[in-house]
Protein backbone atom coordinates (compact mmCIF):
# COMPACT_ATOMS: atom_id res chain seq x y z
CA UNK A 1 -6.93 -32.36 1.29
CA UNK A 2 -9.40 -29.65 2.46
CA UNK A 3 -11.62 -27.25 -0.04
CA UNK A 4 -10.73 -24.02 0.32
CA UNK A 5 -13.25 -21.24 -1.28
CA UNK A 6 -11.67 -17.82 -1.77
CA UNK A 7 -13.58 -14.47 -2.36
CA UNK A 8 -11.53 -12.09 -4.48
CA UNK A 9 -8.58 -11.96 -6.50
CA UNK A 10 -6.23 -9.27 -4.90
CA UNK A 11 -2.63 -9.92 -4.07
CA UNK A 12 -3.37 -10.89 -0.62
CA UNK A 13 -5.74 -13.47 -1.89
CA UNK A 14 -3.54 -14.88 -4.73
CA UNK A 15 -1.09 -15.31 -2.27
CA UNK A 16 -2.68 -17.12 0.30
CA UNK A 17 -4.32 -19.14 -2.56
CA UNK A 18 -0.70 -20.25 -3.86
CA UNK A 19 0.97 -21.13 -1.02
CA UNK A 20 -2.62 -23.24 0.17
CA UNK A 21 -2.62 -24.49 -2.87
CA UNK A 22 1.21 -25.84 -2.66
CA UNK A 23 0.63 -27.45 0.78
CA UNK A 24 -1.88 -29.81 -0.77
CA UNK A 25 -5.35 -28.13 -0.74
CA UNK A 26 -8.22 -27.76 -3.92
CA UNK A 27 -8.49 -24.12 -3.92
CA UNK A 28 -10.79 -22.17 -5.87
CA UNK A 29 -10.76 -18.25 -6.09
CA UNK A 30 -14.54 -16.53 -7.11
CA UNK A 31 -13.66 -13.12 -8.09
CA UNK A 32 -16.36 -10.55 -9.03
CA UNK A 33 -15.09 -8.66 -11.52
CA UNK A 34 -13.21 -10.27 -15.04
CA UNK A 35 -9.67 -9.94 -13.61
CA UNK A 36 -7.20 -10.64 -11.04
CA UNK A 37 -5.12 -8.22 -9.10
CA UNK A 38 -7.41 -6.37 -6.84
CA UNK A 39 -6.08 -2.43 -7.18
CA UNK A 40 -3.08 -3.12 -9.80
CA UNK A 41 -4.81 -2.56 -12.83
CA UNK A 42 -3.50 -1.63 -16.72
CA UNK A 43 -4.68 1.14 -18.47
CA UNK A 44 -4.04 0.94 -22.18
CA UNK A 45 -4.81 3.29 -25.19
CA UNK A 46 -3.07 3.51 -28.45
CA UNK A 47 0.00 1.86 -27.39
CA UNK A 48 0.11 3.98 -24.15
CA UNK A 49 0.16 1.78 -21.04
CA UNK A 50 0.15 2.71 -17.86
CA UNK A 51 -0.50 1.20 -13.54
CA UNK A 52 -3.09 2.33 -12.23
CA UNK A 53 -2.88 1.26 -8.74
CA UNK A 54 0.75 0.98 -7.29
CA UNK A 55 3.56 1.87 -9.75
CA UNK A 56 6.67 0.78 -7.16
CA UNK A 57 7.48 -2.39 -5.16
CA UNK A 58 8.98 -1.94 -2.09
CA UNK A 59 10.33 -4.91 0.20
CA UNK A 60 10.23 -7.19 -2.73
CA UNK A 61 11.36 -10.19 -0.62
CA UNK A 62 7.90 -10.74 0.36
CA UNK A 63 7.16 -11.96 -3.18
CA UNK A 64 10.79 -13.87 -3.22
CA UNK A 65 9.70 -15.71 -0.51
CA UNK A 66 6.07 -16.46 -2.50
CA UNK A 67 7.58 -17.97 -5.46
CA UNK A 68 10.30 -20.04 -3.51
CA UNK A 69 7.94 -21.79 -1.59
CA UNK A 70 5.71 -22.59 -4.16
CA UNK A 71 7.89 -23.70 -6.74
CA UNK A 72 11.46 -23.94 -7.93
CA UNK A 73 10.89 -20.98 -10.05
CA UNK A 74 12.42 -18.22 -8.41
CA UNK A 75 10.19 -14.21 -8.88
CA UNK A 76 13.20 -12.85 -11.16
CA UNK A 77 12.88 -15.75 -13.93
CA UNK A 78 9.06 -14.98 -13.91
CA UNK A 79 9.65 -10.56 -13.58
CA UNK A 80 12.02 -8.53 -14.10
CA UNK A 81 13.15 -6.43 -11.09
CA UNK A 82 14.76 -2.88 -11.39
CA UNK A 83 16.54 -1.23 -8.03
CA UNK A 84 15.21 2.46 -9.12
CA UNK A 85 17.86 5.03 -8.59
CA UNK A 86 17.60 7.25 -7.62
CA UNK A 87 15.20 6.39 -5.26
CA UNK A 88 13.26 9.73 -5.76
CA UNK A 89 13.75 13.05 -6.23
CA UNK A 90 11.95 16.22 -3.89
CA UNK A 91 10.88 19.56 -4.86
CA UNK A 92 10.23 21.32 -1.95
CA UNK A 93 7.92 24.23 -1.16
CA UNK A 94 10.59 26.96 -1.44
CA UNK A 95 12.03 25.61 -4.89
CA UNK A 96 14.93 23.29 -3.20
CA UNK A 97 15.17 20.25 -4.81
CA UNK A 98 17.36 16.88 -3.84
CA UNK A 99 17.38 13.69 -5.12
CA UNK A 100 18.01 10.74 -2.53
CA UNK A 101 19.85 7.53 -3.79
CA UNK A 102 18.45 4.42 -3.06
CA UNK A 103 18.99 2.04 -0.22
CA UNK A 104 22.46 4.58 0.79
CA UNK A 105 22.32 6.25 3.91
CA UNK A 106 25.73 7.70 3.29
CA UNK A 107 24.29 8.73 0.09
CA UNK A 108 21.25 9.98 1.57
CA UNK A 109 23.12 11.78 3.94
CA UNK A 110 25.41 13.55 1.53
CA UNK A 111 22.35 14.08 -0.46
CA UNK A 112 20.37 16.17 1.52
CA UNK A 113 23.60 18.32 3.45
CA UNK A 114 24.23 19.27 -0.53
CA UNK A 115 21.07 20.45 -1.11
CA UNK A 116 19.50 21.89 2.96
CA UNK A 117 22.24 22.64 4.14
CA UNK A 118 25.35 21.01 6.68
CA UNK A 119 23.37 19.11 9.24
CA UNK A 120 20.25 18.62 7.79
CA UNK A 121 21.61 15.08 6.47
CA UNK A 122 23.03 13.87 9.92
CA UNK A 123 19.59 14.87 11.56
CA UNK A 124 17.91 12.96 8.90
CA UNK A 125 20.81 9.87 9.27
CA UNK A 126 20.11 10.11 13.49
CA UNK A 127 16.07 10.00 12.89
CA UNK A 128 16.64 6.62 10.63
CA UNK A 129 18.35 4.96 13.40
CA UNK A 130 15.87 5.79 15.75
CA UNK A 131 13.54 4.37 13.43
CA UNK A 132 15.34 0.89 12.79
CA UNK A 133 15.03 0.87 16.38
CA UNK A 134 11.32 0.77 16.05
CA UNK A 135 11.52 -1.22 13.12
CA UNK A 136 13.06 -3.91 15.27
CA UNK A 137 10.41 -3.89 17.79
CA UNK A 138 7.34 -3.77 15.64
CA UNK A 139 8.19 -6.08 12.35
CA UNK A 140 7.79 -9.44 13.81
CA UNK A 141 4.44 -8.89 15.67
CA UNK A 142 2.91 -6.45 12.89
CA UNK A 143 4.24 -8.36 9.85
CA UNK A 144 5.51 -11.93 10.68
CA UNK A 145 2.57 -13.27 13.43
CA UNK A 146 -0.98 -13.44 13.43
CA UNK A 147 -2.20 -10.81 15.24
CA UNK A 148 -1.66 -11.28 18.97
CA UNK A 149 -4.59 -11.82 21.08
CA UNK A 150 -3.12 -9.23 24.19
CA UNK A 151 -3.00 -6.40 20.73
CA UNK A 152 -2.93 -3.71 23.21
CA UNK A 153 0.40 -4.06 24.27
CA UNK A 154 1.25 -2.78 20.64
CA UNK A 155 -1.43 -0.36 20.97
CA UNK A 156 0.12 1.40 24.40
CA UNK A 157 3.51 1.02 23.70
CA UNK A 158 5.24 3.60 21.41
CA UNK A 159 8.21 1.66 19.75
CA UNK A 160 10.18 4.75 18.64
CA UNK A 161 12.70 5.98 20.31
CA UNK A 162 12.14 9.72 20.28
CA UNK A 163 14.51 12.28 21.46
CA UNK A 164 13.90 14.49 24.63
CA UNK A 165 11.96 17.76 24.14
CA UNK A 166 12.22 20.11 26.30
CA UNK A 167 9.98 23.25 26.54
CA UNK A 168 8.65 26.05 29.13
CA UNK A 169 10.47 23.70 31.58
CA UNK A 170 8.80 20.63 30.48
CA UNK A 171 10.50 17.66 28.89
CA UNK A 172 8.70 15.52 26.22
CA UNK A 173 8.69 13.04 23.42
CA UNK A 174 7.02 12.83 20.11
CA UNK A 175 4.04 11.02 20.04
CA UNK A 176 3.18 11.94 16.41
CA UNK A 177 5.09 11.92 13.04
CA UNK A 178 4.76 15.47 12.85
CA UNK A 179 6.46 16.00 16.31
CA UNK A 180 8.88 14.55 15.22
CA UNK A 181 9.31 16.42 12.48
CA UNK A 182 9.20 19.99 14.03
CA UNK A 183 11.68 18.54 17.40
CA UNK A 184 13.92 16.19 15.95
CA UNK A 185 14.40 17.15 12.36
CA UNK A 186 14.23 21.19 12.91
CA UNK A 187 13.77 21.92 8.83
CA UNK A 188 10.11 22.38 7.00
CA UNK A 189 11.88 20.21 4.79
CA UNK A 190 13.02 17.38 6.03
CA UNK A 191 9.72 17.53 7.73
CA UNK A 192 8.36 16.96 4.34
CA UNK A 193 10.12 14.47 3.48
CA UNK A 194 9.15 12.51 6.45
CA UNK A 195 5.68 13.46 6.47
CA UNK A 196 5.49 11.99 2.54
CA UNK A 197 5.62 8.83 3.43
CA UNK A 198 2.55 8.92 5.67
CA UNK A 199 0.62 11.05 3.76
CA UNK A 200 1.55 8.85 0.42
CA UNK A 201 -0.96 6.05 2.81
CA UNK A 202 -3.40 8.63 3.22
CA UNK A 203 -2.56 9.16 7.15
CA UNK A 204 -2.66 12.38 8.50
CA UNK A 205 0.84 13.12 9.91
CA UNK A 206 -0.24 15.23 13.19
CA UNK A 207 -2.31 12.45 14.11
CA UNK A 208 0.04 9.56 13.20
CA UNK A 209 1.82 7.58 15.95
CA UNK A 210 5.58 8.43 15.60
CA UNK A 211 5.88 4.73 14.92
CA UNK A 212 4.82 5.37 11.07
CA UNK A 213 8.69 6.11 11.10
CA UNK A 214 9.26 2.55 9.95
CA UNK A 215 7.55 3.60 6.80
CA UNK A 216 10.65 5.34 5.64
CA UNK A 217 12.75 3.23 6.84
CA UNK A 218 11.77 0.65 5.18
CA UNK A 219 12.28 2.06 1.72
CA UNK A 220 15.83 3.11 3.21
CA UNK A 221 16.82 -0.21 4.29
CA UNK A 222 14.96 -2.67 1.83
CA UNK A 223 15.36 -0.04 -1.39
CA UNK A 224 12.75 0.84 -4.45
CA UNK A 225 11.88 -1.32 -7.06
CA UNK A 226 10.33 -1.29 -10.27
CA UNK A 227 8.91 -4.21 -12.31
CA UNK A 228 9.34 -3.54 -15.68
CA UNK A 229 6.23 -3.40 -17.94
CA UNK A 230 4.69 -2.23 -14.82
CA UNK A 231 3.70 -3.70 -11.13
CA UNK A 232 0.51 -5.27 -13.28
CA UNK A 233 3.26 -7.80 -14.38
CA UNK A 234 3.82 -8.76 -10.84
CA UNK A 235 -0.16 -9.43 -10.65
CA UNK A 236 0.44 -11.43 -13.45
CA UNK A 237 3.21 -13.40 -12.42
CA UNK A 238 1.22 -14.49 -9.44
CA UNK A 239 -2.02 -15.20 -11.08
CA UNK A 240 -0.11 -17.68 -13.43
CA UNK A 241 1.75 -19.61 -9.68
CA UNK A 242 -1.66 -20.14 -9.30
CA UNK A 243 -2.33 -21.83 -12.27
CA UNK A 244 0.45 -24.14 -12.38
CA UNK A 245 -0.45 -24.70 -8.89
CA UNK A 246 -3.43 -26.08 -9.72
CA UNK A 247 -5.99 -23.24 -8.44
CA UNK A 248 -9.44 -23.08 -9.55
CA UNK A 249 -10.53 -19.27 -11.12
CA UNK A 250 -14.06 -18.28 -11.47
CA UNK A 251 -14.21 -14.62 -13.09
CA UNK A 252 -17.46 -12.80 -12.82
CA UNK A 253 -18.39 -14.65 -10.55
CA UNK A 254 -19.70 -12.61 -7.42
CA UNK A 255 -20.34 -14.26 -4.28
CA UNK A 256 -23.50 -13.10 -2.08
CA UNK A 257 -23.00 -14.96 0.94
CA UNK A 258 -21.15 -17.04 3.30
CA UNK A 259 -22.72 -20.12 4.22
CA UNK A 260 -22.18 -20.90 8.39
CA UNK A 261 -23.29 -25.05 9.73
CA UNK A 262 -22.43 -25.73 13.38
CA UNK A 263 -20.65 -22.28 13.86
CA UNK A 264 -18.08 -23.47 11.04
CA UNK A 265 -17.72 -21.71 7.49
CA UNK A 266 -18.96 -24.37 4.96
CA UNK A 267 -18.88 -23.00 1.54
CA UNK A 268 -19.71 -19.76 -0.29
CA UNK A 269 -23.30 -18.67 -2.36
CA UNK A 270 -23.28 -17.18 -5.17
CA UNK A 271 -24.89 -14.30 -6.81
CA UNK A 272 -26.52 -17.15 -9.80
CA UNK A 273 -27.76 -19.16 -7.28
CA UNK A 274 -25.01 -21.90 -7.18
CA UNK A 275 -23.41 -22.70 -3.50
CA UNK A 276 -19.88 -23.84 -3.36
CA UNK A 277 -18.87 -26.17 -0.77
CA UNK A 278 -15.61 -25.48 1.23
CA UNK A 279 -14.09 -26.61 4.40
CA UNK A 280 -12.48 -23.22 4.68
CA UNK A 281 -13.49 -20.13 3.62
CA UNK A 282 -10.97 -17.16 2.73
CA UNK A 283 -12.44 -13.69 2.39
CA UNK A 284 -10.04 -11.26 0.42
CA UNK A 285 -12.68 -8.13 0.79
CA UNK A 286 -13.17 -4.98 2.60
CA UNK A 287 -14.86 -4.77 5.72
CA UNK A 288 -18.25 -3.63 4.60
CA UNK A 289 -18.51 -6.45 1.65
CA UNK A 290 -17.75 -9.27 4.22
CA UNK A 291 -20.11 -7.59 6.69
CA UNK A 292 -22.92 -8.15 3.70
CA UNK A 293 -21.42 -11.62 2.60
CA UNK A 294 -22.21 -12.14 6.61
CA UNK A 295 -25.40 -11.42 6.55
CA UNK A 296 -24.43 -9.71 9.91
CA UNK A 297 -23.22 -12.27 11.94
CA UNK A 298 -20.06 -11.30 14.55
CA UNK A 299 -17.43 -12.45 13.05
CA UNK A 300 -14.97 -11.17 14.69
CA UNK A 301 -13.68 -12.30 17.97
CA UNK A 302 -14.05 -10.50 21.39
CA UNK A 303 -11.48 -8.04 22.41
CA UNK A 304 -11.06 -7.19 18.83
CA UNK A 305 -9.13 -3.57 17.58
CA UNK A 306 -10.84 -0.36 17.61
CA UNK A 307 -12.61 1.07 14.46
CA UNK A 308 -9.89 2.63 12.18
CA UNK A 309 -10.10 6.30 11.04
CA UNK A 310 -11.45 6.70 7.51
CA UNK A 311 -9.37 6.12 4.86
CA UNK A 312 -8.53 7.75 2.36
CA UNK A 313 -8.18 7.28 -1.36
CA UNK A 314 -6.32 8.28 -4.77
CA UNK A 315 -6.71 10.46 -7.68
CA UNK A 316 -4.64 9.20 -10.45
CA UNK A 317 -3.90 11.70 -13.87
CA UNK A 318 -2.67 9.44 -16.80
CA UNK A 319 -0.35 11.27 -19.42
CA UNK A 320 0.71 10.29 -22.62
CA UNK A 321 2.99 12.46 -24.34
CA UNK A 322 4.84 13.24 -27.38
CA UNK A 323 8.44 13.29 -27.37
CA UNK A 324 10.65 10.80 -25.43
CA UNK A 325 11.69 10.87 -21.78
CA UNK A 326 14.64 13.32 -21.38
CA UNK A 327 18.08 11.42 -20.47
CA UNK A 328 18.15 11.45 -16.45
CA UNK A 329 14.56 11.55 -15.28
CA UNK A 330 14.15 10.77 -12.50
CA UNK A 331 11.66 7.34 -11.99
CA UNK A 332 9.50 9.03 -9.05
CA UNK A 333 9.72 12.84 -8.60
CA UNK A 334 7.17 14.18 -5.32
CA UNK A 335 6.47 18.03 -5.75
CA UNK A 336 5.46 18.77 -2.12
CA UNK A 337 2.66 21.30 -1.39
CA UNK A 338 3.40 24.78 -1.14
CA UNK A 339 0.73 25.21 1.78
CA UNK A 340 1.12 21.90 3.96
CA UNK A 341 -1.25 22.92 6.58
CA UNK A 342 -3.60 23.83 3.94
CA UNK A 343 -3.36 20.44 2.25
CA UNK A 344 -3.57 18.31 5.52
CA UNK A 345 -6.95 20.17 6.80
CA UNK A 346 -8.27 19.99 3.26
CA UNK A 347 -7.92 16.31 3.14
CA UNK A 348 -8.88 15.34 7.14
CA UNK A 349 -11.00 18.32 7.84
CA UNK A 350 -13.27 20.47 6.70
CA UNK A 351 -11.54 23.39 4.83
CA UNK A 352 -12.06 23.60 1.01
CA UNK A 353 -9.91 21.69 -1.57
CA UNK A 354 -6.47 23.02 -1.61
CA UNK A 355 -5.31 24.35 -4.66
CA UNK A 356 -1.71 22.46 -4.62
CA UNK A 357 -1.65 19.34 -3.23
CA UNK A 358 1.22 17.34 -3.01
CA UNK A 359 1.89 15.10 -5.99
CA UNK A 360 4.00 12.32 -7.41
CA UNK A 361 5.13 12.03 -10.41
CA UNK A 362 5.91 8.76 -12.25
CA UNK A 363 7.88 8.31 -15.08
CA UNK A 364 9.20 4.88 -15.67
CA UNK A 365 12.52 4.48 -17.96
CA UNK A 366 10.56 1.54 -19.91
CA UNK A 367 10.51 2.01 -23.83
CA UNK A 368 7.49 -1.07 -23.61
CA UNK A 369 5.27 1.69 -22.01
CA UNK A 370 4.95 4.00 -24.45
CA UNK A 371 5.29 4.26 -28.90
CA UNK A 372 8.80 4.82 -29.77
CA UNK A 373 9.43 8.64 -29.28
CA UNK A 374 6.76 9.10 -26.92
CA UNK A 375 6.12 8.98 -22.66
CA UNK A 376 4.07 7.79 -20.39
CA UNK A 377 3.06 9.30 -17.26
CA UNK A 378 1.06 8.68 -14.22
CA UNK A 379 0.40 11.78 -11.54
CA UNK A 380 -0.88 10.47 -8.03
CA UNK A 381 -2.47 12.99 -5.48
CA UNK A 382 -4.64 11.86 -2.21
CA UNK A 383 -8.08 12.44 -2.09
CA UNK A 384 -10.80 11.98 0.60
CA UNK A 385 -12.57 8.31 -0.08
CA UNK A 386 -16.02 9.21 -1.77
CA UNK A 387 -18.28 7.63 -4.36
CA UNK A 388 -18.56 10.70 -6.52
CA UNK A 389 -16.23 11.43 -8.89
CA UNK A 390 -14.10 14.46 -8.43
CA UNK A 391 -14.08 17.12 -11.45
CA UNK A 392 -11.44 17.60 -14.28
CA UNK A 393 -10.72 20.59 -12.38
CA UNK A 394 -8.96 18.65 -9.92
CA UNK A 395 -7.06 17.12 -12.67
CA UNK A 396 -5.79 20.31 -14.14
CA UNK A 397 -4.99 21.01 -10.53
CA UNK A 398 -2.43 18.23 -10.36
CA UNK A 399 -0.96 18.53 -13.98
CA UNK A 400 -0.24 22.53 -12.96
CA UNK A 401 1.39 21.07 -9.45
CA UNK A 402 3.49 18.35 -11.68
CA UNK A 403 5.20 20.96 -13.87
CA UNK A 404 6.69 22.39 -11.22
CA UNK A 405 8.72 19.69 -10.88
CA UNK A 406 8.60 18.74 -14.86
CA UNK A 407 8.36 22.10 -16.67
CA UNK A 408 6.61 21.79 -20.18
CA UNK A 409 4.13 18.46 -19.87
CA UNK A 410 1.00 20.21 -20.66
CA UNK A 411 2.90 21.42 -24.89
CA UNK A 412 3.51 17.75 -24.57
CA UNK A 413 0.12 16.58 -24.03
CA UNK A 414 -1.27 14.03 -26.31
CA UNK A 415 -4.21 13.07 -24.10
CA UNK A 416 -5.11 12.23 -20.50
CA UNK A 417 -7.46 10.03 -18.78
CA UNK A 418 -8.33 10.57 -15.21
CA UNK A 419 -8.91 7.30 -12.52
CA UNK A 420 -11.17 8.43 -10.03
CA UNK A 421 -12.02 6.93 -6.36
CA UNK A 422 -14.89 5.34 -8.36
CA UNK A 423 -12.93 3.42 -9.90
CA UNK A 424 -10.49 2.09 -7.39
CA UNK A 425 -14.00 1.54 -5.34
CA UNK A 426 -15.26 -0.07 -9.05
CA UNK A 427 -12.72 -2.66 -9.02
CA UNK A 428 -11.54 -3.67 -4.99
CA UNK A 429 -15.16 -2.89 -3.84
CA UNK A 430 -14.37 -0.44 -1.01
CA UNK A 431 -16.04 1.86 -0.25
CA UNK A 432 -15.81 5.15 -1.70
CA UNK A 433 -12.46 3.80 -3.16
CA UNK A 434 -10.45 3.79 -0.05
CA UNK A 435 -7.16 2.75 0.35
CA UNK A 436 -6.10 0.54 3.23
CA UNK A 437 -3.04 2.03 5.23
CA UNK A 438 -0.22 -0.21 6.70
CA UNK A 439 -0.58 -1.30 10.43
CA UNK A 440 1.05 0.85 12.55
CA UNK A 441 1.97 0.15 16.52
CA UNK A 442 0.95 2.48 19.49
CA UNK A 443 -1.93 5.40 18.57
CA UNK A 444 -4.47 3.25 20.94
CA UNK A 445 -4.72 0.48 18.77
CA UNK A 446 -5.87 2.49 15.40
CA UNK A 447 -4.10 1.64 12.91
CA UNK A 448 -3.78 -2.15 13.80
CA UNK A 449 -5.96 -4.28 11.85
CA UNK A 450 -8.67 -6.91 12.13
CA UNK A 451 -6.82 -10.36 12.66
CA UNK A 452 -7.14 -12.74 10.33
CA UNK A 453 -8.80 -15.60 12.11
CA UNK A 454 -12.69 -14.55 12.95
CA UNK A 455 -15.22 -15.84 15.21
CA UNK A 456 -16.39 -18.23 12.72
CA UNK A 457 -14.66 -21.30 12.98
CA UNK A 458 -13.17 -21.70 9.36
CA UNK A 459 -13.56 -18.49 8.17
CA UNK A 460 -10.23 -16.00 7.49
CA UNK A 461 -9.41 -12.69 6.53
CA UNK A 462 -6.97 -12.01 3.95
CA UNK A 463 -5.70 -8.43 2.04
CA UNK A 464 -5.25 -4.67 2.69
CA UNK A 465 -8.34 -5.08 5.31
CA UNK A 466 -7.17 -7.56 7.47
CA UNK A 467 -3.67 -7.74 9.54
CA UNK A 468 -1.40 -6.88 8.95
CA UNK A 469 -2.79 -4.22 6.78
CA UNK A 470 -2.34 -2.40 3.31
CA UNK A 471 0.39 -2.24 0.56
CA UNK A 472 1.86 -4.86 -1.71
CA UNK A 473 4.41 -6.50 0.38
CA UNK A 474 1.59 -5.98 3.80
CA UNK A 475 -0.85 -7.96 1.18
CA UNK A 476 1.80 -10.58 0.94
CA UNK A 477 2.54 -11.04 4.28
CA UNK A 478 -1.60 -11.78 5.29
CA UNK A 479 -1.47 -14.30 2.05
CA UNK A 480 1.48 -16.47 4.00
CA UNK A 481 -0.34 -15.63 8.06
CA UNK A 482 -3.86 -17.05 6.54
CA UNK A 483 -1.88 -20.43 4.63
CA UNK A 484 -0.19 -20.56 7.85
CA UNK A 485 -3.29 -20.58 10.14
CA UNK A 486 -5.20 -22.88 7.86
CA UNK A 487 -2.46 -25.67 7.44
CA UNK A 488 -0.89 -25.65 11.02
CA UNK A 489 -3.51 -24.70 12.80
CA UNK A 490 -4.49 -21.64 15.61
CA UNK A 491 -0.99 -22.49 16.92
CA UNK A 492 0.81 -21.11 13.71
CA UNK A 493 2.88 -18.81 14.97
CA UNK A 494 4.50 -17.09 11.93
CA UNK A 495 8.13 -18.07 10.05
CA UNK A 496 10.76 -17.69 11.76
């Protein structure tokens, strides 16, 4: 039985602690701030509750899988799961609106001829098998295995399948999401659709390997889900497999340091001047806090990926309002932005704030979010990652973008709260409250991530940060690589 010393409480941490815990180890999580969940946090005020990190779950079989091997208990006797449907609805520059079911591509298809036009939904059907195509190639090596130690051969190769261009007598193939968009798809729309689901990471679709087109696929294949009372709940239901799985919490309890003998991890300093002692070390933290925590030591291996662009970051507008959700609301509405180009240099260059960004619009069909009669609402928008705090004007900004899509919220208007890149930076400690995007394959390597095993023997990354990279289920996945690594051993080669 080894000591294990983990640094941080996010989902990726939790679930490596769990499934460590379950194989036999004493594990005991130090987490900085008072709670557990890294970036899915509650907001509550006068019986308004509301996420404020993630509000949907997709590829929930990650956290199947969590709660089956660590206990007979299976996820939907500890949450309860809701397919959303459907799976979101689209307003669109020009005013066209569609609503896509979940998990159907006949649906989807239908869908979106209905609403663009005949063809638009077989271009749209064509591009998703070209992207389970890449799907197949990239999931086992960017979800299921440590990161390989030849990388590059997922950064050269481009695993999507892209069709023939051919222009001023010269044939070629999209490299970037936004190529295919404009060659494949042929309809600002559809383009916006796809591009959603890159920018919703905070990636810049014209600089995006076409490979991000698993991140639509994904939600196509695998479906949306909601946890009712909120994706907090899910946090929740985690934090308490630890418990029963014996794991040791220590809240407020920051650690300073990572203590190194022989080359080999060997427990963890804290910020009170106590030193825990620990076989293996497991750092759930961003790059910059484990560079500290380091005191500067290399601790990752030679050969390692490039530097990834900076990330980017949320603005979140909390709503509550008076009068209850109108019968057939859709869950997740996205109200694109009415100047794309605009938007995208506004966010990853150097032009000023755009005045409509794109937004999405939660509204959950749970009565235990809000008084009886009343709503809850969350608006999401991306923002550049930066410790100031961005004014209420950007606020009013996204409220005025929102009722496009949901005409009247601002007569409705109780109150609203605004959650800032501060505070996403306030509790994961990133910096400037950026959000870590998914890995990606091809693009030279830049959107891979760190592995998980570092130079120092006994040491291990875990989380958004580390491979293979952000989002819930991503978060999951590093939680079951790291337990892997640290209980079979360098040879661990992922489940199969």
């Amino acid at each position: 039985m080894a000591r294990i010393a983990v640094i941080g409480a996010g989902m990726g941490a939790l679930t490596a602690a769990a499934r460590l815990a379950v194989a036999g180890h004493r594990v005991a999580v130090y987490e900085r701030t008072d709670t557990y969940g890294g970036a899915l946090r509650r907001f509550e005020r006068a019986g308004f509750v509301f996420d404020t990190g993630p509000g949907l779950l997709p590829l929930p079989a990650v956290y199947r899988d969590l709660f089956v091997k660590t206990g007979k208990e299976p996820l939907e006797s500890c949450v309860e799961l809701v397919q959303v449907d459907p799976s979101s609805r689209h307003v669109f520059a020009d005013g066209t609106e569609v609503s896509l079911p979940n998990a159907s591509r006949a649906g989807v298809v239908a869908a979106l001829d209905e609403a663009l036009g005949s063809g638009a939904g077989k271009r749209w059907g064509d591009f998703l098998v070209r992207a389970r195509e890449a799907w197949d190639r990239t999931r086992r090596p960017l979800l299921e295995e440590p990161l390989w130690p030849n990388w590059q051969v997922l950064a050269e190769r481009e695993p999507y399948p892209s069709v023939p261009h051919k222009k001023l007598l010269r044939t070629r193939r999209a490299a970037t999401l936004a190529e295919i968009g404009a060659w494949e798809l042929r309809d600002p729309r559809l383009t916006a659709l796809l591009e959603s689901h890159a920018l919703g990471h905070g990636l810049d679709p014209r600089a995006t390997p076409a490979s991000a087109a698993v991140l639509p696929y994904l939600e196509h294949a695998f479906g949306t889900w909601y946890v009712r009372g909120g994706l907090r709940e899910l946090a929740r239901a985690v934090y308490e497999r630890c418990l029963a799985r014996k794991v040791e919490f220590h809240f407020g309890a920051e650690v300073t340091g990572v203590r190194e003998k022989d080359g080999r991890a060997s427990g963890v300093e804290l910020a009170d001047g106590s030193v825990a002692e620990a076989d293996f070390v497991v750092a759930g933290v961003a790059p910059g806090v484990l560079d500290r925590l380091t005191a500067g030591t290399a601790v990752r291996g030679d050969g390692e990926v490039p530097p990834q662009p900076a990330a980017a970051s949320r603005l979140t507008v909390l709503l509550a309002l008076r009068g209850a959700r109108p019968e057939g609301t859709a869950h997740r509405t996205v109200v694109h932005a009415r100047d794309r180009a605009a938007e995208l240099d506004a966010l990853f260059g150097t032009a000023a704030r755009d005045a409509h960004p794109t937004v999405t619009v939660l509204r959950p069909d749970d009565p235990g979010l809000a008084p009886r009669d009343h709503e809850s609402v969350a608006l999401t928008t991306v923002v550049p990652a930066r410790p100031d705090r961005p004014g209420d004007d950007l606020a009013d900004q996204v409220i005025t973008v929102a009722e496009r899509a949901c005409p009247g919220l601002r007569d409705r208007l109780l109150w609203h709260e605004v959650r800032t890149p501060a505070d996403i930076a306030d509790a994961t400690g990133a910096e400037g409250g950026a959000v870590p995007v998914p890995a990606l394959a091809a693009g030279g390597g830049r959107l891979l991530h760190p592995s998980n095993s570092t130079r120092v023997h006994g040491l291990f990354t875990v989380g958004g940060w580390a491979h293979p990279g952000g989002g819930l289920p991503h978060a999951g996945m590093s939680g079951a690589l790291v337990a892997g690594l640290i209980v079979e051993g360098p040879e661990f080669r992922g489940s199969q």
